[in-house]
C-alpha atoms as a PDB file:
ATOM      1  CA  UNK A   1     -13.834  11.852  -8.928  1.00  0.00           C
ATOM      2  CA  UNK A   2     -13.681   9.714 -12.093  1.00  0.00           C
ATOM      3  CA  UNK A   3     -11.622  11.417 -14.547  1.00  0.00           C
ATOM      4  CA  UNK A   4     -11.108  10.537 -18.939  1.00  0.00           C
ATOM      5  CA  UNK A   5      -7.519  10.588 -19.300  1.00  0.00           C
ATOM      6  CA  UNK A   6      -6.586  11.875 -22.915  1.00  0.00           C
ATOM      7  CA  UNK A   7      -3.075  12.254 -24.136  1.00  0.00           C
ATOM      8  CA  UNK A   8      -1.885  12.269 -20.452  1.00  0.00           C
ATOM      9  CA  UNK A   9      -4.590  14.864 -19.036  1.00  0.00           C
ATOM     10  CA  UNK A  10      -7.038  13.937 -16.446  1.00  0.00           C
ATOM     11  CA  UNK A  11     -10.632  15.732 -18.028  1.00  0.00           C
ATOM     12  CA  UNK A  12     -13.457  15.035 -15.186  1.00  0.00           C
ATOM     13  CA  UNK A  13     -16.381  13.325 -15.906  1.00  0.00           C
ATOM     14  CA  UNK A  14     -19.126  15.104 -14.203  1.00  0.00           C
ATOM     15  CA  UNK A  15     -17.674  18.174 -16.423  1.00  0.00           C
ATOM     16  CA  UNK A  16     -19.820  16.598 -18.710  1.00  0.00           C
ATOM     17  CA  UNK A  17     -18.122  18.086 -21.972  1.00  0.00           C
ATOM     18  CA  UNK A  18     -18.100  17.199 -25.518  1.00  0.00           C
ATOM     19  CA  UNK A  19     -15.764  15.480 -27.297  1.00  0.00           C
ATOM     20  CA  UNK A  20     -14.622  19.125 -29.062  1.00  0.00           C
ATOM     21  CA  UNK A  21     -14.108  20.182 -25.641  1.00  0.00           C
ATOM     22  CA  UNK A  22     -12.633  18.012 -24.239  1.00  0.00           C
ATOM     23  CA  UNK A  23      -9.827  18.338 -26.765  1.00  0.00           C
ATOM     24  CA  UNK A  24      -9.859  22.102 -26.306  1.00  0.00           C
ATOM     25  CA  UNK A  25      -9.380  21.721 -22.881  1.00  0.00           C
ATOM     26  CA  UNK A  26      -6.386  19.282 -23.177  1.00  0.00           C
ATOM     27  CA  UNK A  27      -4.199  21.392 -25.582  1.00  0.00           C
ATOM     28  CA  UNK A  28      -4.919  23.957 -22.965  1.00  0.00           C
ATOM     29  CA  UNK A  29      -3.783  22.324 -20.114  1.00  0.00           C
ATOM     30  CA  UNK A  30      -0.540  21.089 -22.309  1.00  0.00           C
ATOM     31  CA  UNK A  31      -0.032  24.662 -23.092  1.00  0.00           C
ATOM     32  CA  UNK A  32       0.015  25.625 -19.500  1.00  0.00           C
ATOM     33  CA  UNK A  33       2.517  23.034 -18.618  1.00  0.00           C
ATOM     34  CA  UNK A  34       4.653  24.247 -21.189  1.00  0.00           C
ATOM     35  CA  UNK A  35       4.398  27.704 -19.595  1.00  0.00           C
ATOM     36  CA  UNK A  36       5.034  26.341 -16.231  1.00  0.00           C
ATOM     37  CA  UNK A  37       7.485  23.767 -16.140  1.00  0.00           C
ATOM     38  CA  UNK A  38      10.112  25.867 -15.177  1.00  0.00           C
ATOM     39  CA  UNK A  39      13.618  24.030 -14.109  1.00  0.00           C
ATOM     40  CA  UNK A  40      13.510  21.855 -11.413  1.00  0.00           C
ATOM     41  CA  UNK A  41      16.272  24.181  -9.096  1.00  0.00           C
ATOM     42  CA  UNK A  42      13.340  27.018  -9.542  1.00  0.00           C
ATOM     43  CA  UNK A  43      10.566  24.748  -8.287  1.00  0.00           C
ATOM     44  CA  UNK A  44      12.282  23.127  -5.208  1.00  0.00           C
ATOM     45  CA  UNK A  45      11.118  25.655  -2.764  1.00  0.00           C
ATOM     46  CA  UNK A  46       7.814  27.302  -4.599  1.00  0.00           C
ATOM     47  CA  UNK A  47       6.920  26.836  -8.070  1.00  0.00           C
ATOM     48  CA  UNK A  48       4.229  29.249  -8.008  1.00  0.00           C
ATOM     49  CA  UNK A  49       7.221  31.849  -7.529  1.00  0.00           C
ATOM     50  CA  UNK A  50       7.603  31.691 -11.578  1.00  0.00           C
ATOM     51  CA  UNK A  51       3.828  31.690 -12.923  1.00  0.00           C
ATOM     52  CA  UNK A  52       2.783  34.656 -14.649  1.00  0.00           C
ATOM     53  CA  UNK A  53      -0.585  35.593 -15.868  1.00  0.00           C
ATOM     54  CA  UNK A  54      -2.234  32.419 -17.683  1.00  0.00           C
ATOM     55  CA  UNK A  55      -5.310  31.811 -19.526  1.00  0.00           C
ATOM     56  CA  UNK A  56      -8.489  29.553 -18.660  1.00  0.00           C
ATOM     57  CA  UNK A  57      -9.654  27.436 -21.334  1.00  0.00           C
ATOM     58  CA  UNK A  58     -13.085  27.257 -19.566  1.00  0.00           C
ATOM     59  CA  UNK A  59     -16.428  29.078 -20.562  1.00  0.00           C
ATOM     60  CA  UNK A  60     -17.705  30.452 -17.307  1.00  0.00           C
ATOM     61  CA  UNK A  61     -15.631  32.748 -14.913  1.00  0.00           C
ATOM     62  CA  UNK A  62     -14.624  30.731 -11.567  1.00  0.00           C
ATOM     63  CA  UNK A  63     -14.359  32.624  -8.176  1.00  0.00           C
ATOM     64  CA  UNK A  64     -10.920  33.139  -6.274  1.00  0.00           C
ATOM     65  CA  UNK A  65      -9.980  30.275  -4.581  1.00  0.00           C
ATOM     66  CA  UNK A  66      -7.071  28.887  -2.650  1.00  0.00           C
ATOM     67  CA  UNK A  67      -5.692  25.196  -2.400  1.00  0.00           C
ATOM     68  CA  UNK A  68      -3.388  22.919  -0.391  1.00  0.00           C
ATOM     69  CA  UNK A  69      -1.433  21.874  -3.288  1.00  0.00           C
ATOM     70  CA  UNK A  70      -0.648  23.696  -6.767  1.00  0.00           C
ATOM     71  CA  UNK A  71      -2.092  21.214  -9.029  1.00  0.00           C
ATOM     72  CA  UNK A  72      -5.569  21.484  -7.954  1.00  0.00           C
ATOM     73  CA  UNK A  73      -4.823  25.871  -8.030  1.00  0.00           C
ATOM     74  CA  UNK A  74      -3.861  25.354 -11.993  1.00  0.00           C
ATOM     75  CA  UNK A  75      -6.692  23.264 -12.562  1.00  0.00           C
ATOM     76  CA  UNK A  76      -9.148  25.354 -11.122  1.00  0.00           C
ATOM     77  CA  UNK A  77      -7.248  28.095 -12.702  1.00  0.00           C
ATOM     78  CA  UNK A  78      -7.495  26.774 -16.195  1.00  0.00           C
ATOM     79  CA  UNK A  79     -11.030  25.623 -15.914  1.00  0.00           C
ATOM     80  CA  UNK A  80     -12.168  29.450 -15.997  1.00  0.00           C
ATOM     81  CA  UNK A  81     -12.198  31.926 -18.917  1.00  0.00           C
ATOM     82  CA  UNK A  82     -10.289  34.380 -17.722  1.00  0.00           C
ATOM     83  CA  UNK A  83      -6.169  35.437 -16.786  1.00  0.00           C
ATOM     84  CA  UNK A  84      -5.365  34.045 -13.328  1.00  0.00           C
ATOM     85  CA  UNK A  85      -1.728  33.015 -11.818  1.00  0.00           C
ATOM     86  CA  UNK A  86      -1.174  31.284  -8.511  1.00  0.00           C
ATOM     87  CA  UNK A  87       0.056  33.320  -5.614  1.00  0.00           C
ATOM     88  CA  UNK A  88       1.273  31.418  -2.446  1.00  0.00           C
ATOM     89  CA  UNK A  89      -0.072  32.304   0.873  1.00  0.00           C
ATOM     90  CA  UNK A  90       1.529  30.681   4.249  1.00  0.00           C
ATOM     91  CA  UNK A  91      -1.934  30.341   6.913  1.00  0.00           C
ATOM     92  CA  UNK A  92      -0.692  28.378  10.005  1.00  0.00           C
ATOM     93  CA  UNK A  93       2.428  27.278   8.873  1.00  0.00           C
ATOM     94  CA  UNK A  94       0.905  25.868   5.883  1.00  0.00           C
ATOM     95  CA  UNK A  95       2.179  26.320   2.331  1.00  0.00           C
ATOM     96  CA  UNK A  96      -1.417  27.483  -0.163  1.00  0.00           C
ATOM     97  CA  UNK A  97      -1.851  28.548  -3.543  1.00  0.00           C
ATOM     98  CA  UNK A  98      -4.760  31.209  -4.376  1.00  0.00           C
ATOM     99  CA  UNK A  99      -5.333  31.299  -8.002  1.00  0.00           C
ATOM    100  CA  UNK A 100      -6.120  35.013  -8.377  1.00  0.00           C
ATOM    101  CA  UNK A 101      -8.161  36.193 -11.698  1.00  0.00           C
ATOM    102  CA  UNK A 102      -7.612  39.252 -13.241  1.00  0.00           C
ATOM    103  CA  UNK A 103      -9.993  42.099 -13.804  1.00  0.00           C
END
């Protein structure tokens, strides 16, 4: 996927987004990182395990979905308009995240 990288932040391209967006999206996602960058002891084992409710800085609502790593769960998370945090899920022996929107 080619990606615009902006202060750090990977925006994709086929997002197809204005420059005002783009910038709106960016101070989102640094917000987020703010929120979830908890200390590295807390993450070793599940950093999901310290997300609370976050916001999207999307338009659209984006369906429930769940990933095999967390960055692509906060992404799609963020790239909605509403609340969502990241729950972790074990299916097979397999570590997901399901970002999970509230109502």
């Amino acid at each position: 996927m080619d990606v615009e990288i902006i202060d750090g932040i990977e925006v994709p391209v086929a997002w197809g987004l204005d420059e005002e967006a783009k910038l709106e999206y960016v101070q989102g996602q640094k917000k987020a990182q703010q929120i979830v960058v908890p200390d590295a002891e807390e993450t070793q084992d599940d950093p999901a395990k310290t997300i609370e409710w976050l916001k999207g800085t999307g338009t659209e609502k984006v369906p429930e979905m769940v990933f095999s790593n967390y960055g692509s769960a906060l992404e799609h998370g963020l790239s909605g308009s509403e609340e969502f945090r990241i729950e972790t899920q074990t299916t097979d022996g397999s570590l997901r995240y399901k970002v999970v929107t509230r109502n």
